[in-house]
PDB file of N, CA and C in Angstrom:
ATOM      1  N   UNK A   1     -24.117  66.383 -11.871  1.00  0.00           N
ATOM      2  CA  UNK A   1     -23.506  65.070 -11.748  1.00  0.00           C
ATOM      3  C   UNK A   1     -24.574  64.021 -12.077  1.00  0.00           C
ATOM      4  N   UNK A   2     -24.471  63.303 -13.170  1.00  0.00           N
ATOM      5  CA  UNK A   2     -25.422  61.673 -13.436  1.00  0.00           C
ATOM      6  C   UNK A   2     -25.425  61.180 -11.741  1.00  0.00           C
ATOM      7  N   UNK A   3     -26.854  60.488 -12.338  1.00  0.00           N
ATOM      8  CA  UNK A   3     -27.530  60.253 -10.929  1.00  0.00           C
ATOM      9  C   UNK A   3     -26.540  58.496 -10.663  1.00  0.00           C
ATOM     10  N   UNK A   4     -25.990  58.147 -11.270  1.00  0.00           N
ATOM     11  CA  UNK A   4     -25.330  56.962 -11.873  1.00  0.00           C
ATOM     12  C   UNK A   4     -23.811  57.085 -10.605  1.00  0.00           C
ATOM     13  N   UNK A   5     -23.332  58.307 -10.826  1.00  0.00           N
ATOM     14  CA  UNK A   5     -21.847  58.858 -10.168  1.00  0.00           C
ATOM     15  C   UNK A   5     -22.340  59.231  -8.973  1.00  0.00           C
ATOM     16  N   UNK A   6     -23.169  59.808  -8.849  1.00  0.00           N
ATOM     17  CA  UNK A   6     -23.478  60.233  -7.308  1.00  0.00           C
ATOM     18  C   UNK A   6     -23.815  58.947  -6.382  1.00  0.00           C
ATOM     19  N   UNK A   7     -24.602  57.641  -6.934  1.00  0.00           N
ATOM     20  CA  UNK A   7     -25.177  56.453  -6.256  1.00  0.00           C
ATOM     21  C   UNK A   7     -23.806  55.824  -5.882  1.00  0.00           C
ATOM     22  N   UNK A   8     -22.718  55.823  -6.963  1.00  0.00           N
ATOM     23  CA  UNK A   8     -21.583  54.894  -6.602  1.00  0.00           C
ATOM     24  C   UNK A   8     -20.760  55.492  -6.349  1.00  0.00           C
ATOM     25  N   UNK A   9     -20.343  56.931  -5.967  1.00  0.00           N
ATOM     26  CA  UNK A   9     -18.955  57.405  -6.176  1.00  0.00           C
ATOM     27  C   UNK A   9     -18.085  57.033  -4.881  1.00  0.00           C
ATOM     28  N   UNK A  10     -16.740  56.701  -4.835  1.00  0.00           N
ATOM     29  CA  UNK A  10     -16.243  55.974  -4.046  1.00  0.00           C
ATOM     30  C   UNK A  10     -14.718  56.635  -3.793  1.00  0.00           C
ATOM     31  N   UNK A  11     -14.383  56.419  -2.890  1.00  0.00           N
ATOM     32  CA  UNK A  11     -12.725  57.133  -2.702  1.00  0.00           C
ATOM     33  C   UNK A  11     -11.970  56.182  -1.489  1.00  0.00           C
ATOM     34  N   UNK A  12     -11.281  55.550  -2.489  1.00  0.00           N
ATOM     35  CA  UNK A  12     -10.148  54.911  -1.838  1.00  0.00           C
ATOM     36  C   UNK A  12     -11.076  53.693  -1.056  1.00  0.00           C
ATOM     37  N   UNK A  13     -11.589  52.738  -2.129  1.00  0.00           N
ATOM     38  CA  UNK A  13     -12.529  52.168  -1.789  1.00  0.00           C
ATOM     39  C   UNK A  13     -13.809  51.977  -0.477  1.00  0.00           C
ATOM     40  N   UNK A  14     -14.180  53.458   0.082  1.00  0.00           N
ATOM     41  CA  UNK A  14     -14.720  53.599   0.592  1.00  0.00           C
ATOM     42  C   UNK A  14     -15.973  54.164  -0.149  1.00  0.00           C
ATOM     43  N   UNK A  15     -17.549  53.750   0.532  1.00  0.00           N
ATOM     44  CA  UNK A  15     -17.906  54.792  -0.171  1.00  0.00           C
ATOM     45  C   UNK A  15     -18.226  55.861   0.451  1.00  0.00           C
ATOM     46  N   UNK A  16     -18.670  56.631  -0.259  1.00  0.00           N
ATOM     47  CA  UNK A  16     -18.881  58.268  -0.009  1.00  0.00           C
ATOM     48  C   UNK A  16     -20.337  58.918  -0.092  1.00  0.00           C
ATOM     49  N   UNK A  17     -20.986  59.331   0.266  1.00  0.00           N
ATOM     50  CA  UNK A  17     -21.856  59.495   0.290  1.00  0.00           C
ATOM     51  C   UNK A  17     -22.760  60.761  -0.354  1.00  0.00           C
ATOM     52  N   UNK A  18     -23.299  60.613  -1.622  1.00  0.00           N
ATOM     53  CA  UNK A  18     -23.546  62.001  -2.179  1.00  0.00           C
ATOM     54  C   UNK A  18     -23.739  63.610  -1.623  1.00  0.00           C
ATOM     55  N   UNK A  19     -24.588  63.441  -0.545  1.00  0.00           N
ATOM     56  CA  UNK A  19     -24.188  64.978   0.295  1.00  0.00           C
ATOM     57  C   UNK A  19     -23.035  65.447   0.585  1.00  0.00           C
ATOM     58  N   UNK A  20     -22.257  64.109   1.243  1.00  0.00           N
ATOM     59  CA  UNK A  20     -20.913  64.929   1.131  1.00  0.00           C
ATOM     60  C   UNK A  20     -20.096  65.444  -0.243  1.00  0.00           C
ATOM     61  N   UNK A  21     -20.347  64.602  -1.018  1.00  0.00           N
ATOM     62  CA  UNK A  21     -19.606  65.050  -2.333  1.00  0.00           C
ATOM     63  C   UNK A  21     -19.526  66.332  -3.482  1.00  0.00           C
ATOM     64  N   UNK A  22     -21.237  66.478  -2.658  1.00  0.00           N
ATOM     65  CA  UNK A  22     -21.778  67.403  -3.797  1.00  0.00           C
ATOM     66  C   UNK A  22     -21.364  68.903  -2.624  1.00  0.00           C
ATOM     67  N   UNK A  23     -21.375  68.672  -1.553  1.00  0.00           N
ATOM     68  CA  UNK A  23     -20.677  70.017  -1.078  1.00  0.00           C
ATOM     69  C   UNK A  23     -19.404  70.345  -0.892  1.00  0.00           C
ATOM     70  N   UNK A  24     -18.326  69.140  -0.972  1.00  0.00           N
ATOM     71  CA  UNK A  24     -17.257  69.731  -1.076  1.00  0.00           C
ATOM     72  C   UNK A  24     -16.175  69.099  -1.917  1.00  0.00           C
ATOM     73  N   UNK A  25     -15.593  70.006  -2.877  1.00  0.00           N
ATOM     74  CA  UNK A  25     -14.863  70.171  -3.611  1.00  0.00           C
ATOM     75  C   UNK A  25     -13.882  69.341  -3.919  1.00  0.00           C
ATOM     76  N   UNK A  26     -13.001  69.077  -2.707  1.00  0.00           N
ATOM     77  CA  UNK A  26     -12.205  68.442  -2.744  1.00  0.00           C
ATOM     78  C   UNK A  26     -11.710  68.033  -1.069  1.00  0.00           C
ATOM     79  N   UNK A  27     -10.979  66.795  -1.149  1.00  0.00           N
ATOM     80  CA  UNK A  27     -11.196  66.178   0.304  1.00  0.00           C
ATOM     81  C   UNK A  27      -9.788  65.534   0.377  1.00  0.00           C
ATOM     82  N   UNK A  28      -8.613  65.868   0.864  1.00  0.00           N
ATOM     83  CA  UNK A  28      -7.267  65.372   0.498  1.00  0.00           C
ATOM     84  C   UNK A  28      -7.663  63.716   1.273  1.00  0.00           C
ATOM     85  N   UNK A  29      -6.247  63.222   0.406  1.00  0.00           N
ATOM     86  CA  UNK A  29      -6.684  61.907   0.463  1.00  0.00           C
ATOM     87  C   UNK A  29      -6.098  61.177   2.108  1.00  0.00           C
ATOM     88  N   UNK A  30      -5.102  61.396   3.182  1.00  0.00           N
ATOM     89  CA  UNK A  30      -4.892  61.272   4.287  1.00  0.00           C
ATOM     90  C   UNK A  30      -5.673  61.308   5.136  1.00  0.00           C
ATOM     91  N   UNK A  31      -7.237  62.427   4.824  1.00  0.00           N
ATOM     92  CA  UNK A  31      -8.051  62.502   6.204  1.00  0.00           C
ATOM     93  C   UNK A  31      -9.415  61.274   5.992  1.00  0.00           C
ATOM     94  N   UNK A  32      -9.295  60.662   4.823  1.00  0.00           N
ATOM     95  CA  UNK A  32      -9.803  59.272   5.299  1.00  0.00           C
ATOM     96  C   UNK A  32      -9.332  58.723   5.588  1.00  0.00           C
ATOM     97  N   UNK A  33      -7.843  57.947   5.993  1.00  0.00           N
ATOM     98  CA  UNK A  33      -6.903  57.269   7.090  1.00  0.00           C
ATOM     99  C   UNK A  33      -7.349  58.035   8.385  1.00  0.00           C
ATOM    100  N   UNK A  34      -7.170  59.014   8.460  1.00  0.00           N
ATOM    101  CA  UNK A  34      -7.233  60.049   9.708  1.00  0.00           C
ATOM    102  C   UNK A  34      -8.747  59.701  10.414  1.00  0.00           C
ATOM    103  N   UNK A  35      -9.724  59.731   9.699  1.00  0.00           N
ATOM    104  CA  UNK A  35     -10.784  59.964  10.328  1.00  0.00           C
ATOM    105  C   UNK A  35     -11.427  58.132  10.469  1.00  0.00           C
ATOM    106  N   UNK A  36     -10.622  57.351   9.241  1.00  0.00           N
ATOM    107  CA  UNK A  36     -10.955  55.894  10.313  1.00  0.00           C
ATOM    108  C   UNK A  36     -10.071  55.592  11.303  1.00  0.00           C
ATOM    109  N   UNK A  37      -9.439  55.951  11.467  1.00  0.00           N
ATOM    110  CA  UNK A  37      -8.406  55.679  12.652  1.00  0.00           C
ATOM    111  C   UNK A  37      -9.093  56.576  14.198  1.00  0.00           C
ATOM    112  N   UNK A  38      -9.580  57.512  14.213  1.00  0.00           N
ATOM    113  CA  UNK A  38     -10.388  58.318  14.803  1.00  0.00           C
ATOM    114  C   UNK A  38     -11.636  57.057  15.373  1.00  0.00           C
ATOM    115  N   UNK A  39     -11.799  57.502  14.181  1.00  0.00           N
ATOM    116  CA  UNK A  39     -13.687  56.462  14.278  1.00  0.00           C
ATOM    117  C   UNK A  39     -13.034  55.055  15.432  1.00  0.00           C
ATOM    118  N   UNK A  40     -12.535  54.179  14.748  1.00  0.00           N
ATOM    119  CA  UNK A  40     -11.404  53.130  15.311  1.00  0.00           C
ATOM    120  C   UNK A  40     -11.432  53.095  16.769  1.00  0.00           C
ATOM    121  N   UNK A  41     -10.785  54.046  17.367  1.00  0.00           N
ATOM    122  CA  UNK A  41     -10.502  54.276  18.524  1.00  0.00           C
ATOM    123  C   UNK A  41     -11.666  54.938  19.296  1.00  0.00           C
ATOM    124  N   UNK A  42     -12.808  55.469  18.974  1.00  0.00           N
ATOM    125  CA  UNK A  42     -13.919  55.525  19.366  1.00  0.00           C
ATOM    126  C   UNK A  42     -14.976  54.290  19.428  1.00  0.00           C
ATOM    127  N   UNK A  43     -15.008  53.627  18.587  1.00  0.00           N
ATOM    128  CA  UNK A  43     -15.643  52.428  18.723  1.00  0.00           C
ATOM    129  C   UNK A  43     -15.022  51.837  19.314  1.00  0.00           C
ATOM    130  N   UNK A  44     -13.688  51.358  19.942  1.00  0.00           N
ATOM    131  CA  UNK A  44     -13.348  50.594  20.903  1.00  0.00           C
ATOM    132  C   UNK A  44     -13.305  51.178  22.279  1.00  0.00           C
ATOM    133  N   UNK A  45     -13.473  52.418  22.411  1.00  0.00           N
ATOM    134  CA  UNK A  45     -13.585  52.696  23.361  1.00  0.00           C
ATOM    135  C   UNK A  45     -14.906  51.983  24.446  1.00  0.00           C
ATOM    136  N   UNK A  46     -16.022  52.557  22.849  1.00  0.00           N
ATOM    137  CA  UNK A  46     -17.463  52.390  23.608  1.00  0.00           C
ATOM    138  C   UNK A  46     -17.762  50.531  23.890  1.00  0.00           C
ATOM    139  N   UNK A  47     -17.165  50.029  22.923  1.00  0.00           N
ATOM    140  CA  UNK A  47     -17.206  48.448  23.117  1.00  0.00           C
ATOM    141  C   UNK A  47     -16.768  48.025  24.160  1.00  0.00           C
ATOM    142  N   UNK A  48     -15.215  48.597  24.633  1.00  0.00           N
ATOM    143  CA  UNK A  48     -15.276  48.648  25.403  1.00  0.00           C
ATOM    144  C   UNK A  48     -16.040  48.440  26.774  1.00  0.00           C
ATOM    145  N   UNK A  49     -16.397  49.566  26.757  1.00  0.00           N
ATOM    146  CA  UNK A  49     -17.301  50.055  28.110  1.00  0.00           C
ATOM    147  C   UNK A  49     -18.169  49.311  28.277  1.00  0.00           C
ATOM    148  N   UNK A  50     -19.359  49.050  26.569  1.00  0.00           N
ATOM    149  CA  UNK A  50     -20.101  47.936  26.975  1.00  0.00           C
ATOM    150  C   UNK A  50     -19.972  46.726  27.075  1.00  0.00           C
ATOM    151  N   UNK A  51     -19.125  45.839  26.735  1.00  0.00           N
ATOM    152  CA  UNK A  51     -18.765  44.733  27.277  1.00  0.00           C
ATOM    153  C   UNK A  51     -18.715  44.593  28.933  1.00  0.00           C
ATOM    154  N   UNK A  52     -18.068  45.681  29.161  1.00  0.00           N
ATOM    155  CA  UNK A  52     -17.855  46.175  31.144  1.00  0.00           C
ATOM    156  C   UNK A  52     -19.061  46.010  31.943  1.00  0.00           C
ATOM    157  N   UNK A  53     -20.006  46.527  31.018  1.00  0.00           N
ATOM    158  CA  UNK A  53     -21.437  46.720  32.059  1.00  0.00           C
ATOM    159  C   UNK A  53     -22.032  45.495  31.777  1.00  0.00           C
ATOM    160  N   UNK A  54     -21.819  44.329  30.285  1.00  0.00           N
ATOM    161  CA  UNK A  54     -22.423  43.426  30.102  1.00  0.00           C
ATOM    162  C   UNK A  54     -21.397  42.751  31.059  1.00  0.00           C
ATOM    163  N   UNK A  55     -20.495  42.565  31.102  1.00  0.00           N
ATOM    164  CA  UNK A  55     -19.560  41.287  31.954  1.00  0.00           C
ATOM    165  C   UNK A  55     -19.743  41.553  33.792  1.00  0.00           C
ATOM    166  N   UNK A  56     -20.229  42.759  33.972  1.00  0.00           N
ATOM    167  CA  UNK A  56     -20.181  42.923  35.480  1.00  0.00           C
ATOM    168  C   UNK A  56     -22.003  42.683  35.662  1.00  0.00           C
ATOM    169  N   UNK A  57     -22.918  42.679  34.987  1.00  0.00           N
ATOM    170  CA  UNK A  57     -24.134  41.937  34.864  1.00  0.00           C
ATOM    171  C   UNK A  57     -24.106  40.267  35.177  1.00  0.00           C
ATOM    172  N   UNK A  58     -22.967  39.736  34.599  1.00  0.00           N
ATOM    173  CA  UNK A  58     -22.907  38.513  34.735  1.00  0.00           C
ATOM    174  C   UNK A  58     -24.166  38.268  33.372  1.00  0.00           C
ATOM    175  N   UNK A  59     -23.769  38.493  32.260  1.00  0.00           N
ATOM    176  CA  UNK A  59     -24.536  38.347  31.139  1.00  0.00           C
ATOM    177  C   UNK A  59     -23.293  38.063  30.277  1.00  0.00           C
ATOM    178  N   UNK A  60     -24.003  37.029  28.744  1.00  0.00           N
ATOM    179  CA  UNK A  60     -22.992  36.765  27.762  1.00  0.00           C
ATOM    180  C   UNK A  60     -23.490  37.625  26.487  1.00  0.00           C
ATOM    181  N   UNK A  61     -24.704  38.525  26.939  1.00  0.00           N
ATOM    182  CA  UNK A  61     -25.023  38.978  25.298  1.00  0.00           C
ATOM    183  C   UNK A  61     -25.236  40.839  26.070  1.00  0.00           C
ATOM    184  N   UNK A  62     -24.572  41.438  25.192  1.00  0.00           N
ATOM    185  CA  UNK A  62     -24.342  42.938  25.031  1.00  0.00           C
ATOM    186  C   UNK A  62     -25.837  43.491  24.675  1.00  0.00           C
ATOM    187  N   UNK A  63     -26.390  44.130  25.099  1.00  0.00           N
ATOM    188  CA  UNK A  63     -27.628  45.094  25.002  1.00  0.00           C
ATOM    189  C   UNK A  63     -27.795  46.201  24.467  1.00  0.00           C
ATOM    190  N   UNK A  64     -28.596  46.879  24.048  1.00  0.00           N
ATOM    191  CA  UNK A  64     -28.460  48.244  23.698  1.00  0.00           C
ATOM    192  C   UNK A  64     -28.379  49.038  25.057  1.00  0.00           C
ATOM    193  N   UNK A  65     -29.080  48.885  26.181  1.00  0.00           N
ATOM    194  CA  UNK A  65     -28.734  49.724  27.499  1.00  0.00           C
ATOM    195  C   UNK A  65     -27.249  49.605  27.348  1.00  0.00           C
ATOM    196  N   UNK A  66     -26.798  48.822  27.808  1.00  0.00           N
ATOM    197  CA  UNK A  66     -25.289  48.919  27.584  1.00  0.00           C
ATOM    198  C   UNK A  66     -24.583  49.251  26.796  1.00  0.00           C
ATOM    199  N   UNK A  67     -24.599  49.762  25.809  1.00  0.00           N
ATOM    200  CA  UNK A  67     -24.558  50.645  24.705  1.00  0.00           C
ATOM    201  C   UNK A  67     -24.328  52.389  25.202  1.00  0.00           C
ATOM    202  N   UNK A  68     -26.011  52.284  25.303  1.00  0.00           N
ATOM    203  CA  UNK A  68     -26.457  53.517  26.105  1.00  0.00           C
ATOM    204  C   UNK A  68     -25.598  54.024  27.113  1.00  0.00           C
ATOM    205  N   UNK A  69     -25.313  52.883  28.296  1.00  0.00           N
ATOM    206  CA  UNK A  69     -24.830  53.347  29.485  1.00  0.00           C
ATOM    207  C   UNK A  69     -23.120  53.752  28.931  1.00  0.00           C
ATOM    208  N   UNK A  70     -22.225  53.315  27.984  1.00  0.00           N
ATOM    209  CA  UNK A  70     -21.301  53.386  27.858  1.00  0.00           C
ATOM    210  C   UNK A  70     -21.132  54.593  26.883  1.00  0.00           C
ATOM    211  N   UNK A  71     -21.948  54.709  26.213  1.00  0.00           N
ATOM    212  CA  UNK A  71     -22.044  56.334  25.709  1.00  0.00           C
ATOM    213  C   UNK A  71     -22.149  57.516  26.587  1.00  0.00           C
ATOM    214  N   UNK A  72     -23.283  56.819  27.153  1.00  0.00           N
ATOM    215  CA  UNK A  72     -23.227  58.083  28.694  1.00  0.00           C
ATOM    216  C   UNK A  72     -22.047  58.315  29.333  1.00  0.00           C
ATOM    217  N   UNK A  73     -21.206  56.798  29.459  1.00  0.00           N
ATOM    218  CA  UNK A  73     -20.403  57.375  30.288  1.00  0.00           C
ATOM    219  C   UNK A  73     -19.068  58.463  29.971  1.00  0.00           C
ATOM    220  N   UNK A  74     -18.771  58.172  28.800  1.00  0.00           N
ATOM    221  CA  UNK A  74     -18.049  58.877  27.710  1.00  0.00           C
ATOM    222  C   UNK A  74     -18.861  60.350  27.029  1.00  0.00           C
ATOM    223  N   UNK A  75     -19.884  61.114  27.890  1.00  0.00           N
ATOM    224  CA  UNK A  75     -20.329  62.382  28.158  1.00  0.00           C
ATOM    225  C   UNK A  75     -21.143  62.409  26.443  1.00  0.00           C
ATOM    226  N   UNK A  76     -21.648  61.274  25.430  1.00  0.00           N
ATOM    227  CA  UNK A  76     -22.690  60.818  24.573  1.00  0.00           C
ATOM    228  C   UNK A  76     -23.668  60.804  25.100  1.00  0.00           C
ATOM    229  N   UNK A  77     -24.725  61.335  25.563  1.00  0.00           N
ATOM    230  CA  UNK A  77     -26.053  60.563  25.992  1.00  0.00           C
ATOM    231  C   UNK A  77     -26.783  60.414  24.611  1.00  0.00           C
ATOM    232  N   UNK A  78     -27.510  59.153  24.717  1.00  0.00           N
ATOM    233  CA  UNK A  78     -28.024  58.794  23.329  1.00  0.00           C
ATOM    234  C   UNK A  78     -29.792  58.028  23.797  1.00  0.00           C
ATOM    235  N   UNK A  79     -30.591  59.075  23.366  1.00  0.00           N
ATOM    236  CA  UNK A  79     -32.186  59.016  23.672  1.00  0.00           C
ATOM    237  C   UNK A  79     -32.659  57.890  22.716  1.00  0.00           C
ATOM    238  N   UNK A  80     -33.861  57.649  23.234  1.00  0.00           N
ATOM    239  CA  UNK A  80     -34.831  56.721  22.490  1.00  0.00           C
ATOM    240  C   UNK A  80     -34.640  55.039  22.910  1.00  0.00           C
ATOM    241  N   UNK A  81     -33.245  54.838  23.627  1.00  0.00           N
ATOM    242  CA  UNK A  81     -33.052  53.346  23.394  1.00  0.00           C
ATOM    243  C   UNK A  81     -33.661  53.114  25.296  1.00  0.00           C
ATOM    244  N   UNK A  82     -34.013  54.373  25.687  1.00  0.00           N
ATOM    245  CA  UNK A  82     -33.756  53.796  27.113  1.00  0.00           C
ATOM    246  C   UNK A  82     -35.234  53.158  27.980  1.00  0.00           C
ATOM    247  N   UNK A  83     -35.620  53.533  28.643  1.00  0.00           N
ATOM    248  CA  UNK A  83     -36.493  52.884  29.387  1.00  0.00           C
ATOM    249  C   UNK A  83     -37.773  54.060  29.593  1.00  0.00           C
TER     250      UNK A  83
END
């Protein structure tokens, strides 16, 4: 594949990312609806949560702990950001 197609290749105006492309074949076109709609509802979950720990702080700006703590709480633990 030109190094040209692999930098831009795109599906359903998303882009795509050459590792994935170059390993698989073919990718029906529904499970990118499927998997942002997924994603979607995971990120609001965690926003969610952190807004919760920022608003019960009595704070107006969201943190990465709070981040952290709302991943944790959703059974994510996510290293490096913490203390």
């Amino acid at each position: 594949m030109p190094k040209k197609d692999r930098e831009r290749r795109k599906k359903n105006d998303v882009w795509v990312p050459p590792v994935i492309t170059g390993r698989v074949k073919r990718i029906s076109g529904p499970i990118y609806e499927e998997t942002r709609g997924m994603l979607k509802i995971f990120l609001e979950n965690v926003i969610r949560d952190a807004v919760t720990y920022t608003e019960h702080a009595r704070r107006k700006t969201v943190t990465a702990m709070d981040v952290v703590y709302a991943l944790k709480r959703q059974g994510r633990t996510l290293y490096g950001f913490g203390r």
